[in-house]
Protein backbone atom coordinates (compact mmCIF):
# COMPACT_ATOMS: atom_id res chain seq x y z
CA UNK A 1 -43.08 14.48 -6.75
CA UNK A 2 -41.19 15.66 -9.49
CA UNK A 3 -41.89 14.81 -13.43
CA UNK A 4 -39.01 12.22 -13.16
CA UNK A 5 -40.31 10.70 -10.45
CA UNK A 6 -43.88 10.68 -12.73
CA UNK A 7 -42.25 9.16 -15.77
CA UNK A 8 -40.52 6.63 -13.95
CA UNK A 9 -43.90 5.89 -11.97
CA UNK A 10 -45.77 5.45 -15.86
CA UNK A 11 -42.22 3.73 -16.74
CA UNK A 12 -43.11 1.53 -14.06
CA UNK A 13 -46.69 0.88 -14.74
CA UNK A 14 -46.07 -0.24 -18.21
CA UNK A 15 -43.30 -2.92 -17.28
CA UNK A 16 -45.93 -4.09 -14.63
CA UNK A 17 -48.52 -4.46 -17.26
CA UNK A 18 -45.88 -6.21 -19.85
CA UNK A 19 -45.63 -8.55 -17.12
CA UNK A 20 -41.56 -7.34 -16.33
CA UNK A 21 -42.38 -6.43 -12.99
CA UNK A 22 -44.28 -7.86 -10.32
CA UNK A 23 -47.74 -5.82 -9.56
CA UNK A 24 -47.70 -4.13 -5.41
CA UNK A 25 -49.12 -7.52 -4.55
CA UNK A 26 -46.51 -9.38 -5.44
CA UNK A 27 -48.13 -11.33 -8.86
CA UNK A 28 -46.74 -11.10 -11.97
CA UNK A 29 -49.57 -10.77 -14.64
CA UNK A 30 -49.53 -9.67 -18.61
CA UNK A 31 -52.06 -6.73 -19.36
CA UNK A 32 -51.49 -5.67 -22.89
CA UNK A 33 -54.65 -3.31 -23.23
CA UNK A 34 -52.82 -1.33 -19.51
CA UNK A 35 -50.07 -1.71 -20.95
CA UNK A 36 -51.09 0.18 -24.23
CA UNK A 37 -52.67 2.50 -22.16
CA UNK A 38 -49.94 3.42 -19.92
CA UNK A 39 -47.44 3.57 -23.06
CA UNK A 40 -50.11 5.94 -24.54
CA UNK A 41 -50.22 8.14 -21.59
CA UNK A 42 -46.47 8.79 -21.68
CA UNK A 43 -46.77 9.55 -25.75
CA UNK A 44 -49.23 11.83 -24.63
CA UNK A 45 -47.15 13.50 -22.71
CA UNK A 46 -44.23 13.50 -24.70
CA UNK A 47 -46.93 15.60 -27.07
CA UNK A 48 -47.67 18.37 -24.94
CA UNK A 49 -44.85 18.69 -23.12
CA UNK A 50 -42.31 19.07 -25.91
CA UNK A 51 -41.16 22.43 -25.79
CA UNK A 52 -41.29 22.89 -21.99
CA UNK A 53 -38.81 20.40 -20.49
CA UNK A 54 -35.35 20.48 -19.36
CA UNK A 55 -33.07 18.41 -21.44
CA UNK A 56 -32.57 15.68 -18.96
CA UNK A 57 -36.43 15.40 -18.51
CA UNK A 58 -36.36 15.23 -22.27
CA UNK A 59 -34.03 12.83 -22.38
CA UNK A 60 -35.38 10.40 -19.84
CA UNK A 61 -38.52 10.38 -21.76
CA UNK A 62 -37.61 9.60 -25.13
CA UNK A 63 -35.07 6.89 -23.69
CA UNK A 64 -38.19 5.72 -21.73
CA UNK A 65 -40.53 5.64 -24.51
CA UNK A 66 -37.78 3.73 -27.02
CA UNK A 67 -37.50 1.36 -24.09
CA UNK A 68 -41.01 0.79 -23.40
CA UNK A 69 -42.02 0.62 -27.22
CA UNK A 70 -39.76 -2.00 -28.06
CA UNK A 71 -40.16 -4.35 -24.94
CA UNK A 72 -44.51 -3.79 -26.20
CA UNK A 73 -43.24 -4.83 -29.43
CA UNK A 74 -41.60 -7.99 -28.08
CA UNK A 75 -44.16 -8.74 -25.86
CA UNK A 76 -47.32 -8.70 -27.97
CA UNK A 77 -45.44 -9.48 -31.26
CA UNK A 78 -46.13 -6.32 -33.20
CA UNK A 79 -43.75 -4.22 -34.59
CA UNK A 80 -45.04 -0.82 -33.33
């Protein structure tokens, strides 16, 4: 696995949890709290990894994260 293939997999997670994708058993459920969570985990990562990432990487995570942050936003009706 590559750290792509890891963001996309958190990506993933997060829209799963917002309730935008269906979860590996086929329901389609709203988790804000694992949602949060997962969203947190790639902020996390955007943390300690700046520095130490090819741009592409780079860029797929901050595209990822401004994705992710305003879909949360939509979702649970806050504006972070």
């Amino acid at each position: 696995m590559d750290f792509a293939t890891f963001l996309l997999s958190l990506s993933h997670s997060v829209r799963m949890h917002l309730g935008d994708a269906p979860q590996p058993d086929g329901a389609v459920e709203r988790d804000l709290i694992l949602a949060r969570q997962s969203l947190d985990i790639l902020e996390l990562l955007q943390e300690k990894t700046r520095g130490n990432l090819t741009g592409a990487e780079e860029r797929l995570l901050e595209q990822s994260l401004h994705e992710l942050r305003l879909r949360f936003a939509e979702v649970s009706g806050s504006p972070r």
